[in-house]
Structure formats: structure tokens, C-alpha cells
PDB file of N, CA and C in Angstrom:
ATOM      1  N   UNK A   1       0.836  -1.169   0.000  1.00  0.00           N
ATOM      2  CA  UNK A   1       0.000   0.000   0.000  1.00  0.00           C
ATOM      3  C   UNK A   1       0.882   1.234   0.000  1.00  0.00           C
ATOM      4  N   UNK A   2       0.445   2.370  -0.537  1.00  0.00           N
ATOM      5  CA  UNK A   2       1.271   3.216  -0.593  1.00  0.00           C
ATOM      6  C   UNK A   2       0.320   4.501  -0.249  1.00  0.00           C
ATOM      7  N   UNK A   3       1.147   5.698   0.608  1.00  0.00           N
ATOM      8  CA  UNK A   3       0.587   6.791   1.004  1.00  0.00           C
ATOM      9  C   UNK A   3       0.076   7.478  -0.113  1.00  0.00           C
ATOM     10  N   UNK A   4      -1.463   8.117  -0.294  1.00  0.00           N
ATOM     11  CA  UNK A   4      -1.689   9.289  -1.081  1.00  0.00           C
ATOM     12  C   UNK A   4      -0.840  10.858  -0.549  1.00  0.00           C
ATOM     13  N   UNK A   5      -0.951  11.945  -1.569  1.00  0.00           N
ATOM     14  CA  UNK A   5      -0.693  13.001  -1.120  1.00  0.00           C
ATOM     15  C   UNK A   5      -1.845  13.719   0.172  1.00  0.00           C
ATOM     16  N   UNK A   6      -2.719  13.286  -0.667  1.00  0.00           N
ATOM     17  CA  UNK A   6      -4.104  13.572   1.095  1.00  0.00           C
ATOM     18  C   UNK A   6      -4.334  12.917   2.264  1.00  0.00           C
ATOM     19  N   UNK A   7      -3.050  12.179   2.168  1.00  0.00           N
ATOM     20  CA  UNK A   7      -3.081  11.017   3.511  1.00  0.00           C
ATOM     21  C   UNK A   7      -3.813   9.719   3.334  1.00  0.00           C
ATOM     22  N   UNK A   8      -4.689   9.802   2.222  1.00  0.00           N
ATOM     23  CA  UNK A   8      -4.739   8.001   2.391  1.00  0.00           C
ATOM     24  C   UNK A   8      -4.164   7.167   1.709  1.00  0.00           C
ATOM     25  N   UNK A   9      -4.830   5.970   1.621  1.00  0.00           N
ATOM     26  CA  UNK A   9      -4.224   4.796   1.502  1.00  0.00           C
ATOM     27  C   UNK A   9      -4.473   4.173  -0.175  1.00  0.00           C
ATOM     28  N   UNK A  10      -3.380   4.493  -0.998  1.00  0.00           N
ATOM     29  CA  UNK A  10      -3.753   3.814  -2.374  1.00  0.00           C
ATOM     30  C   UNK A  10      -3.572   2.909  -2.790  1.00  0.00           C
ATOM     31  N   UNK A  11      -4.039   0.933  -3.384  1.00  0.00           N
ATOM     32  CA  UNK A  11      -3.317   0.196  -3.155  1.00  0.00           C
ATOM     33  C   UNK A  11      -2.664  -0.104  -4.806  1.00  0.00           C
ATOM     34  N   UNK A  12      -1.854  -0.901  -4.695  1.00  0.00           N
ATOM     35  CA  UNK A  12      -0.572  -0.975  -5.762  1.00  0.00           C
ATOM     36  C   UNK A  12      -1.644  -1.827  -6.376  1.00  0.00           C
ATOM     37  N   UNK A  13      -1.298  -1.968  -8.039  1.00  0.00           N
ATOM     38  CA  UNK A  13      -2.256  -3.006  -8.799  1.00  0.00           C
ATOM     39  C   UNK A  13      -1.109  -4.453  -8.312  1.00  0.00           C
ATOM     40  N   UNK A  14      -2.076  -5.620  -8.567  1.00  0.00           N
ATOM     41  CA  UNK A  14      -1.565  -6.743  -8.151  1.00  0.00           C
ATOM     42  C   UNK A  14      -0.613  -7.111  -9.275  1.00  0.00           C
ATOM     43  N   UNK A  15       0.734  -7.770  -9.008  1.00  0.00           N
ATOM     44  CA  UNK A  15       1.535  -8.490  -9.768  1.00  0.00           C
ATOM     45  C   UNK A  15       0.646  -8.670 -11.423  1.00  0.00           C
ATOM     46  N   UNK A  16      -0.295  -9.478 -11.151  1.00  0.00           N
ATOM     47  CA  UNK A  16      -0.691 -10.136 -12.848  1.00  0.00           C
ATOM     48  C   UNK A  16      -1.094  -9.279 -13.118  1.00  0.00           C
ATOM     49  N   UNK A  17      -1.187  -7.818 -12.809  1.00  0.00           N
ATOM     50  CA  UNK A  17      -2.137  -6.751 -13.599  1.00  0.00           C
ATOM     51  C   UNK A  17      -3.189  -6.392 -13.574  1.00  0.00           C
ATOM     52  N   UNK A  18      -4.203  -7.488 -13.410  1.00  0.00           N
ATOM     53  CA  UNK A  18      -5.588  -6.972 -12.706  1.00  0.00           C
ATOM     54  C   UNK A  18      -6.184  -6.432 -12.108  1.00  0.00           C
ATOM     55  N   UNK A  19      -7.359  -5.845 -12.050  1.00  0.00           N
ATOM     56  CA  UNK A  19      -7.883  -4.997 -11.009  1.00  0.00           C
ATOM     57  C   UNK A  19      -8.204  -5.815 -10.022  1.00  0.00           C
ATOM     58  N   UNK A  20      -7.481  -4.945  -8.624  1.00  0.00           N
ATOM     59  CA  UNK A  20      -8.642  -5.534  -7.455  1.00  0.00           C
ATOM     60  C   UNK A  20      -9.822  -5.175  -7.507  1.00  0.00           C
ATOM     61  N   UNK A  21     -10.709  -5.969  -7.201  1.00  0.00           N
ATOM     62  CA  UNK A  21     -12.286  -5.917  -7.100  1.00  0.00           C
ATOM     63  C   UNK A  21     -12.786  -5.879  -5.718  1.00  0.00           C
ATOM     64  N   UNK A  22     -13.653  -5.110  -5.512  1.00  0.00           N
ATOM     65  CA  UNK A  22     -14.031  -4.853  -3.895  1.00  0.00           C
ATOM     66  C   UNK A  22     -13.177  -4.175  -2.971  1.00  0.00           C
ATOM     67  N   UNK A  23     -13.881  -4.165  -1.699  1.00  0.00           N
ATOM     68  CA  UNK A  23     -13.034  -3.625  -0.948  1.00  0.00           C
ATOM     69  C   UNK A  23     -12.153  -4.381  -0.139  1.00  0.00           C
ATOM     70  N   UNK A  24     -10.846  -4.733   1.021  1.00  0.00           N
ATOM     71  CA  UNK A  24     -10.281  -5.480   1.672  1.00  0.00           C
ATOM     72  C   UNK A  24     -11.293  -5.940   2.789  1.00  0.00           C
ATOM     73  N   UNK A  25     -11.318  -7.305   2.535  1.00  0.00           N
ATOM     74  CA  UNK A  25     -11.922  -8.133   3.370  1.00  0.00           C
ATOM     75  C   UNK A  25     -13.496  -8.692   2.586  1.00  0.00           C
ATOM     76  N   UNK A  26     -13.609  -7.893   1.617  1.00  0.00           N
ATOM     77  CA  UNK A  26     -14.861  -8.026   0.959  1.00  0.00           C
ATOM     78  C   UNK A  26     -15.097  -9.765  -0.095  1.00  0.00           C
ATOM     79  N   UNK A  27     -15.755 -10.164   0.966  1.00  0.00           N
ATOM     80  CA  UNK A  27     -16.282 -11.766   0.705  1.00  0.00           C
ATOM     81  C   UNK A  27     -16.728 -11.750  -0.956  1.00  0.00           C
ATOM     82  N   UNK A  28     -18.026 -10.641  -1.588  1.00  0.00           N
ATOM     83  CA  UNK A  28     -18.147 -11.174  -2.566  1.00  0.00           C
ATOM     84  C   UNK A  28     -17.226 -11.362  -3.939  1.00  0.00           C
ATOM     85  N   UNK A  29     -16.033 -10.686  -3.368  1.00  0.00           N
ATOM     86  CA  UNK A  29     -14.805 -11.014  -4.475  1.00  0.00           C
ATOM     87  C   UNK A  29     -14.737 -13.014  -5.386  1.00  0.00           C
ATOM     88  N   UNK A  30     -15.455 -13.731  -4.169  1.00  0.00           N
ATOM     89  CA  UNK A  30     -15.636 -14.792  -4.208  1.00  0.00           C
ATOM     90  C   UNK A  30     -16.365 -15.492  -4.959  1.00  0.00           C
ATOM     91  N   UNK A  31     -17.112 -14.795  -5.406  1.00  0.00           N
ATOM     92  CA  UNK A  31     -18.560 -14.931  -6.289  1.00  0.00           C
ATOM     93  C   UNK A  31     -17.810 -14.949  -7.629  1.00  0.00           C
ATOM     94  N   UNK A  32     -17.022 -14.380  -8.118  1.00  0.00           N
ATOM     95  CA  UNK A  32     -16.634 -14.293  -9.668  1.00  0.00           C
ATOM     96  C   UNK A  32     -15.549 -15.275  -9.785  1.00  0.00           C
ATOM     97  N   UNK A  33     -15.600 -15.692 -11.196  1.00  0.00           N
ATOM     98  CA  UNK A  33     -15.087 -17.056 -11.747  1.00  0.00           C
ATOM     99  C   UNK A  33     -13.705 -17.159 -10.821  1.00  0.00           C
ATOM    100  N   UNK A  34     -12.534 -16.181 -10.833  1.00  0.00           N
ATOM    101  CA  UNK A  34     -11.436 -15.825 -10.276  1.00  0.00           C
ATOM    102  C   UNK A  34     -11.440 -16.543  -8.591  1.00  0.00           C
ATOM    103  N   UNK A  35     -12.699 -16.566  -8.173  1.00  0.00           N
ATOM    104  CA  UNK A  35     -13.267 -16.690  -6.534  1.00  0.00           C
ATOM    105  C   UNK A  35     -13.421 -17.973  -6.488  1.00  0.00           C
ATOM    106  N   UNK A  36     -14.231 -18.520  -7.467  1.00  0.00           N
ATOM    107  CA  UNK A  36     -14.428 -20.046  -7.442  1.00  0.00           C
ATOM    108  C   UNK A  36     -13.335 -20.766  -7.650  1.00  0.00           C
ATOM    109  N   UNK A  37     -12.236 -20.713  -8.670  1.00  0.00           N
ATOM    110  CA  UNK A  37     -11.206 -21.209  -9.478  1.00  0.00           C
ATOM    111  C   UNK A  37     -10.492 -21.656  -8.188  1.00  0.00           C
ATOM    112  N   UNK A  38     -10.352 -20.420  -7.264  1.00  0.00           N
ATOM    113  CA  UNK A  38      -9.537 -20.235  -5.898  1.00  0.00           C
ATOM    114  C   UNK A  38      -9.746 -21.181  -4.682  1.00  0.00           C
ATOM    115  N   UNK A  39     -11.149 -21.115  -4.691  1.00  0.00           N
ATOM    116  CA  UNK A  39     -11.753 -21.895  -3.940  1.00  0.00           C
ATOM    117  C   UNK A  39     -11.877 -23.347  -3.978  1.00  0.00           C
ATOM    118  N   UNK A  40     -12.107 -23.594  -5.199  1.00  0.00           N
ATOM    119  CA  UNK A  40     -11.370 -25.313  -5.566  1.00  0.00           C
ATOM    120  C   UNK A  40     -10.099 -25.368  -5.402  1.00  0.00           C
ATOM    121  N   UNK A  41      -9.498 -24.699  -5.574  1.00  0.00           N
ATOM    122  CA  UNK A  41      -8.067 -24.603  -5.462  1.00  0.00           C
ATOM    123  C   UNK A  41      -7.495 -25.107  -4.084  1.00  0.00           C
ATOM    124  N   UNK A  42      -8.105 -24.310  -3.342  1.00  0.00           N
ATOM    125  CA  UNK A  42      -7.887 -24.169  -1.898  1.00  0.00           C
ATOM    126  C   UNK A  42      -8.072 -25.388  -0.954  1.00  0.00           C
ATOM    127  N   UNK A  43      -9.915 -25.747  -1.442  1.00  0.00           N
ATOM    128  CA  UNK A  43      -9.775 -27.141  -1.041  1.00  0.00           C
ATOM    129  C   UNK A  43      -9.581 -28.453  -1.171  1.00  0.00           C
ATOM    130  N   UNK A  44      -9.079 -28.229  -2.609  1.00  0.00           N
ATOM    131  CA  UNK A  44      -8.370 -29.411  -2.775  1.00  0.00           C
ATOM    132  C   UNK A  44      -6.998 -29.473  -2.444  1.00  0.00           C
ATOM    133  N   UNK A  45      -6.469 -28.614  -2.714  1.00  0.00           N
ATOM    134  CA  UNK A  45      -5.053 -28.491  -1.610  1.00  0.00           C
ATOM    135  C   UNK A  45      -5.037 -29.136  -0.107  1.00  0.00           C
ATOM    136  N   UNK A  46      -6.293 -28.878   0.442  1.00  0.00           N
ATOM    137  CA  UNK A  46      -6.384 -28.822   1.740  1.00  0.00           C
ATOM    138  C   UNK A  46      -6.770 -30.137   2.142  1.00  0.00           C
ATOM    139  N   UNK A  47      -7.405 -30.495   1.405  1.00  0.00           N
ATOM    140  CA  UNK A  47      -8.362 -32.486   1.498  1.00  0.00           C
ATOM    141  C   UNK A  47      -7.283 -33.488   1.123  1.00  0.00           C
ATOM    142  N   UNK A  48      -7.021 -32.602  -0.047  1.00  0.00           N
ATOM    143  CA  UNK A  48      -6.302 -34.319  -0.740  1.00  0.00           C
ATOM    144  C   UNK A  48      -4.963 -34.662   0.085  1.00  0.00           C
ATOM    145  N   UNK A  49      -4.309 -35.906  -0.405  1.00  0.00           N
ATOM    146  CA  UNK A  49      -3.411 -36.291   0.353  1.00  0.00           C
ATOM    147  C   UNK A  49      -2.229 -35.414   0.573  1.00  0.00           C
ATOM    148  N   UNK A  50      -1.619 -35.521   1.746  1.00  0.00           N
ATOM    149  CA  UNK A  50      -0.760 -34.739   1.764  1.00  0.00           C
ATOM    150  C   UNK A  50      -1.149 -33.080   2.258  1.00  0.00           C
ATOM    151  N   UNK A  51      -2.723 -32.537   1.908  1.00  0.00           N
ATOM    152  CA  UNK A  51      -2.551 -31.339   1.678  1.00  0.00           C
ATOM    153  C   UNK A  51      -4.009 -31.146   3.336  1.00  0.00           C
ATOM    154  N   UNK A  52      -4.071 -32.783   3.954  1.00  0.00           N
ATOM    155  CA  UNK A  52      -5.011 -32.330   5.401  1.00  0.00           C
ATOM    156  C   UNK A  52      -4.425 -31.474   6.455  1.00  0.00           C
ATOM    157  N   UNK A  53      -4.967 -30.928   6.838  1.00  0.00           N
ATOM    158  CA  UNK A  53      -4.535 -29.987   8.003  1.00  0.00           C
ATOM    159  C   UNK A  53      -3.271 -30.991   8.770  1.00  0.00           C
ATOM    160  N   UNK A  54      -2.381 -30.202   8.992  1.00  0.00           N
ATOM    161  CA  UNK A  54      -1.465 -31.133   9.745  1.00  0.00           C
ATOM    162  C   UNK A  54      -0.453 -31.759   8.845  1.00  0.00           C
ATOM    163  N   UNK A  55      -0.697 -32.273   7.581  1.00  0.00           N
ATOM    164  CA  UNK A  55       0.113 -32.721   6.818  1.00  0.00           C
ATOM    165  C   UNK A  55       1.036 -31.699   6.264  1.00  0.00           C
ATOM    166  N   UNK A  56       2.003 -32.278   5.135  1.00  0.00           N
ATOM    167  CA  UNK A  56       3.373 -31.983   4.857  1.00  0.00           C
ATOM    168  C   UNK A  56       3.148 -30.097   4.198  1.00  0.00           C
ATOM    169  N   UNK A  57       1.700 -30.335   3.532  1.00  0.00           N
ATOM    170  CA  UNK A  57       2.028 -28.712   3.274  1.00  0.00           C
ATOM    171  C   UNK A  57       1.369 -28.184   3.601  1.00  0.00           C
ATOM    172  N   UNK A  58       1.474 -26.839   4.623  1.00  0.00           N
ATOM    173  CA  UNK A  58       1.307 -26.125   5.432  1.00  0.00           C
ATOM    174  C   UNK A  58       0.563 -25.034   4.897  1.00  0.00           C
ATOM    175  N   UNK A  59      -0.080 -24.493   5.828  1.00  0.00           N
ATOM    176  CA  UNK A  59      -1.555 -23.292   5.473  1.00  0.00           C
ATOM    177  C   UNK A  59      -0.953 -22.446   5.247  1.00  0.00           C
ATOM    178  N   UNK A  60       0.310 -21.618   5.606  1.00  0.00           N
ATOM    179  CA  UNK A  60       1.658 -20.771   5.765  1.00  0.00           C
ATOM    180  C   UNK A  60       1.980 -20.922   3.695  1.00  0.00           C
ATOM    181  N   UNK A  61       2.330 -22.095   3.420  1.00  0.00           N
ATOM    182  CA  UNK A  61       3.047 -22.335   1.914  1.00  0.00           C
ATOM    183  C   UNK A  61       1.909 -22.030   1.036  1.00  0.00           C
ATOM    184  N   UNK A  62       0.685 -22.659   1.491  1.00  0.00           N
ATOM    185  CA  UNK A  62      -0.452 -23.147   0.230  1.00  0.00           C
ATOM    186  C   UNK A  62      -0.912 -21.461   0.137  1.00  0.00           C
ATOM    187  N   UNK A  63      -0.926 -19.934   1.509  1.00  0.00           N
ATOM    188  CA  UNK A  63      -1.379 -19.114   1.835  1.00  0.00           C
ATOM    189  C   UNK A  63      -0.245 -18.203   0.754  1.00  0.00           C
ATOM    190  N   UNK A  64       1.234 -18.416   0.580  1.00  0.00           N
ATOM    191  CA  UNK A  64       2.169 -17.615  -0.175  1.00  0.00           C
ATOM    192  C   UNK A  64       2.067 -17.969  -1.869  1.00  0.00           C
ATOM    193  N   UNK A  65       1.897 -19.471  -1.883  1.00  0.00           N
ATOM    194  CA  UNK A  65       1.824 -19.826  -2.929  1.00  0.00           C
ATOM    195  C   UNK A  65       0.469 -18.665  -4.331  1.00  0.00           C
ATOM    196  N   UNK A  66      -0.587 -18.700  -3.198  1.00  0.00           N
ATOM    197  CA  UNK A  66      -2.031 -18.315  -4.050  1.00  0.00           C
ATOM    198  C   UNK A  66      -2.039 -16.424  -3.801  1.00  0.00           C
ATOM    199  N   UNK A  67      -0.880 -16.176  -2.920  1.00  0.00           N
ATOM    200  CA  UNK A  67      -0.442 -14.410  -3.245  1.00  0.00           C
ATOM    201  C   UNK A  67      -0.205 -14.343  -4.121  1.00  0.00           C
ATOM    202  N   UNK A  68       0.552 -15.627  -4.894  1.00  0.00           N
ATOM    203  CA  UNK A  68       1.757 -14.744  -5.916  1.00  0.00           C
ATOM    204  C   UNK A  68       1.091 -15.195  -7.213  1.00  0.00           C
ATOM    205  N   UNK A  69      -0.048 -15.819  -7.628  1.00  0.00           N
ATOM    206  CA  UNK A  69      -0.931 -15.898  -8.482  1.00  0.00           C
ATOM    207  C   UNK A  69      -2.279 -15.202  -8.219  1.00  0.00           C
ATOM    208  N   UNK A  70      -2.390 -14.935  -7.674  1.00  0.00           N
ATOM    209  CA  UNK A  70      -3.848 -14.083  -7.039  1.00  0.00           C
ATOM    210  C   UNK A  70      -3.447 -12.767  -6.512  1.00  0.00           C
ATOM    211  N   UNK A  71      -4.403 -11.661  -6.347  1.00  0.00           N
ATOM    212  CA  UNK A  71      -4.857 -10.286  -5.707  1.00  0.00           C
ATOM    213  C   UNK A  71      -4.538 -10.995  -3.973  1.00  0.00           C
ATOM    214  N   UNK A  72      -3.538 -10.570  -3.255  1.00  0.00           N
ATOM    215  CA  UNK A  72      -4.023 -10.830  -1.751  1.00  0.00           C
ATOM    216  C   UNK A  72      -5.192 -10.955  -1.293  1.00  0.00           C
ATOM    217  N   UNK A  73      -5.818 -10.256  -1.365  1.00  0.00           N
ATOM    218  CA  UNK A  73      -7.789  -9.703  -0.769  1.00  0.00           C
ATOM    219  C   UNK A  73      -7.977 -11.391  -1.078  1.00  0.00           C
ATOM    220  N   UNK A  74      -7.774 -11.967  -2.645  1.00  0.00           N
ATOM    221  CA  UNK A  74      -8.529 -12.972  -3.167  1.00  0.00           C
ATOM    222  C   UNK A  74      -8.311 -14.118  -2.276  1.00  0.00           C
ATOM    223  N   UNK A  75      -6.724 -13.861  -1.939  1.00  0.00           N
ATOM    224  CA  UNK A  75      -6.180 -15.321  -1.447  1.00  0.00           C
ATOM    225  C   UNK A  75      -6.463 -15.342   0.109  1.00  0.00           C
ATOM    226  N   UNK A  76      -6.471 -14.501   0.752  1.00  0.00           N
ATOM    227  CA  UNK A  76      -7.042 -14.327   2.075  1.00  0.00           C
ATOM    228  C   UNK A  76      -8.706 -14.892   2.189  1.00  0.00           C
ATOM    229  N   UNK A  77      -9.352 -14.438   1.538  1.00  0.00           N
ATOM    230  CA  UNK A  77     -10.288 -14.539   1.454  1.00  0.00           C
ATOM    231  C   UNK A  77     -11.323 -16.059   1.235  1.00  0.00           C
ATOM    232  N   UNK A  78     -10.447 -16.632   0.279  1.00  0.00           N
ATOM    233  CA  UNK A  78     -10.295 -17.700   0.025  1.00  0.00           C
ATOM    234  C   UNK A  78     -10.064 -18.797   1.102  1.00  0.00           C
ATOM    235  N   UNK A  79      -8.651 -18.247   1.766  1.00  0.00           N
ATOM    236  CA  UNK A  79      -8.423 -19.570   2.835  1.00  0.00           C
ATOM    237  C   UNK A  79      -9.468 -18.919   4.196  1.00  0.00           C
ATOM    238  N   UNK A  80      -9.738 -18.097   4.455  1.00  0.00           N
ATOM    239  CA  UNK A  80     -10.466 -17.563   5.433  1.00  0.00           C
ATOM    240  C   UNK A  80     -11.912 -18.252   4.898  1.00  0.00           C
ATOM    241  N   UNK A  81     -12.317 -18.154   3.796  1.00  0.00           N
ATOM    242  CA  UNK A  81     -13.721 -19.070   3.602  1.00  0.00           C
ATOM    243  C   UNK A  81     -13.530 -20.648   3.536  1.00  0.00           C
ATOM    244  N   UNK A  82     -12.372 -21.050   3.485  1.00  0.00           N
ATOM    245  CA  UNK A  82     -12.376 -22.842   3.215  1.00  0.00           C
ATOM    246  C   UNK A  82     -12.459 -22.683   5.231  1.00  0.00           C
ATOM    247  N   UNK A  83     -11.629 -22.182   6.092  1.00  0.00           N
ATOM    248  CA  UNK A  83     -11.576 -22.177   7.461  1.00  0.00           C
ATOM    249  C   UNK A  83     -13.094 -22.678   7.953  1.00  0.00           C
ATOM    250  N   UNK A  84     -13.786 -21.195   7.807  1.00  0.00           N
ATOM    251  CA  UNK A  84     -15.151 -21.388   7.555  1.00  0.00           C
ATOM    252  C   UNK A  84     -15.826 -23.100   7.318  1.00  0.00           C
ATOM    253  N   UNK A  85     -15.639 -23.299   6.419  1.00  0.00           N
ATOM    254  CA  UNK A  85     -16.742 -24.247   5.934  1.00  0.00           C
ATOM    255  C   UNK A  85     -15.846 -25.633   6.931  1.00  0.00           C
ATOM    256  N   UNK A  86     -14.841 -25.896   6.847  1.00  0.00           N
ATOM    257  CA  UNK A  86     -14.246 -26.418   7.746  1.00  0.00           C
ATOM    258  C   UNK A  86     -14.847 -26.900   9.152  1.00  0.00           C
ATOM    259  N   UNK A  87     -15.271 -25.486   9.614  1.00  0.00           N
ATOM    260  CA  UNK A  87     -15.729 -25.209  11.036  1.00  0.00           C
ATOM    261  C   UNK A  87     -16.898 -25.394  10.959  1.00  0.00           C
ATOM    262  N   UNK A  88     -17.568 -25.088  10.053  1.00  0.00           N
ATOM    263  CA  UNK A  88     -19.310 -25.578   9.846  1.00  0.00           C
ATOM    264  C   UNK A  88     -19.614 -27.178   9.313  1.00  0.00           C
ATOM    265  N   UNK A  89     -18.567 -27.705   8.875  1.00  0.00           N
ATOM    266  CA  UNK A  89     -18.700 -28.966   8.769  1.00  0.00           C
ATOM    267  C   UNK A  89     -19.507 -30.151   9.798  1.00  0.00           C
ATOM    268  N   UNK A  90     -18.803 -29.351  10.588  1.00  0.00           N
ATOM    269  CA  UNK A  90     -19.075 -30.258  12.411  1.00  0.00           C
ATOM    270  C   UNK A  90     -20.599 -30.136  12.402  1.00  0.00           C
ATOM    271  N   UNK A  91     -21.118 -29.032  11.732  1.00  0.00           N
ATOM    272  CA  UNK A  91     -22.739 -28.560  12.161  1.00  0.00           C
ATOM    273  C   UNK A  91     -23.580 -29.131  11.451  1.00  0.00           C
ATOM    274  N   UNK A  92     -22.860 -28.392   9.735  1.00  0.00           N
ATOM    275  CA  UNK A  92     -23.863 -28.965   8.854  1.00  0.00           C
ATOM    276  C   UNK A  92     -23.237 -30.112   7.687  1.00  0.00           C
ATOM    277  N   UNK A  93     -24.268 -30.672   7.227  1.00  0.00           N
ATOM    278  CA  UNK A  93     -23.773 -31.587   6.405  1.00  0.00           C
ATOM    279  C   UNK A  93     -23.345 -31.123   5.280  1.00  0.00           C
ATOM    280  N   UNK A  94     -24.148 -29.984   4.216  1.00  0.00           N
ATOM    281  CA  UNK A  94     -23.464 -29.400   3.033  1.00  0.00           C
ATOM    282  C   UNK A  94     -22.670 -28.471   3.395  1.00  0.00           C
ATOM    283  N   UNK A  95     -21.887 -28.154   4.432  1.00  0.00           N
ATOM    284  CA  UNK A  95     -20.605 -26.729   4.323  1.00  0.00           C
ATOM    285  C   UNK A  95     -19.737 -26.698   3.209  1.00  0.00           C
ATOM    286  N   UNK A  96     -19.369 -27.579   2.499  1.00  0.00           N
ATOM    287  CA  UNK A  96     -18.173 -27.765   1.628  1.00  0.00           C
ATOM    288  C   UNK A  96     -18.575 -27.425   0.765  1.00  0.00           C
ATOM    289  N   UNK A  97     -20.110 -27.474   0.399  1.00  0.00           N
ATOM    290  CA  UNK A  97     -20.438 -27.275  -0.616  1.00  0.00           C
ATOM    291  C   UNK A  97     -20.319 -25.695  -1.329  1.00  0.00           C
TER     292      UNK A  97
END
């Protein structure tokens, strides 16, 4: 992020060029193809072998890995919603979905 001359906050365009969409922290970034792509992404990283909580690759790697192809906002957002459904699993039967 970088200072404006009026004191706020302007943010840098992301590595691939794209526009960020929404504001920081803003969930429906998730909704567009870019959101979904991510989101499979995420949990299949996270399910399949090797990639369960606890196993060899870490929320830390899979979290740097999807910065440096994705908008931050996206990739945050992303593992902050697989967390989510994670945690609602216990409750409901479709969370993953």
C-alpha cells in the first residue's frame, strides 16, 4: 500500500495486472469465476493427500503460494472461507459445498 498526497491509503495493482475488485476483506470477491477457481483450489489443496490440516504442506506455503498468483484480498479470502466451511462442517452436512 502506498501513502496518497491527502493522507490516504492507495493500493498498488496486483503483480498479474488486474484490477482488485471490492473492498479489503470483501467476501463477494468470491462470487466471480477468479473466486471459485480459488476456492477449488484451496480445497483441494487442503483435502487431498498430503494437503489435510497437519500434513506436509502447510496453510503458511499453500497461503504464499495463491499471493503470488492471485490479488491478496482474493487469497485471504479464500483460505479464510475454506476455514469457515471447515468449522461448519461439524454442524452442517453441506458446508463444503
Amino acid at each position: 500500500m502506498l501513502a496518497s498526497a491527502a493522507g490516504g491509503v492507495v493500493r498498488a495493482a496486483p503483480a498479474g495486472g488486474g484490477p482488485v475488485t471490492g473492498q479489503p476483506g470483501d467476501p463477494t470477491v468470491l462470487l466471480s469465476s477468479a473466486g471459485a477457481e480459488i476456492l477449488a483450489r484451496v480445497a483441494a489443496s487442503r483435502s487431498g493427500p498430503g494437503g489435510a490440516a497437519g500434513g506436509p504442506r502447510s496453510e503458511l506455503a499453500l497461503a504464499a503460494e495463491l499471493r503470488r498468483e492471485y490479488p491478496p484480498d482474493l487469497a485471504a479470502a479464500a483460505m479464510a472461507q475454506y476455514e469457515l466451511r471447515v468449522a461448519a462442517g461439524a454442524k452442517f452436512s453441506r458446508a463444503m459445498d
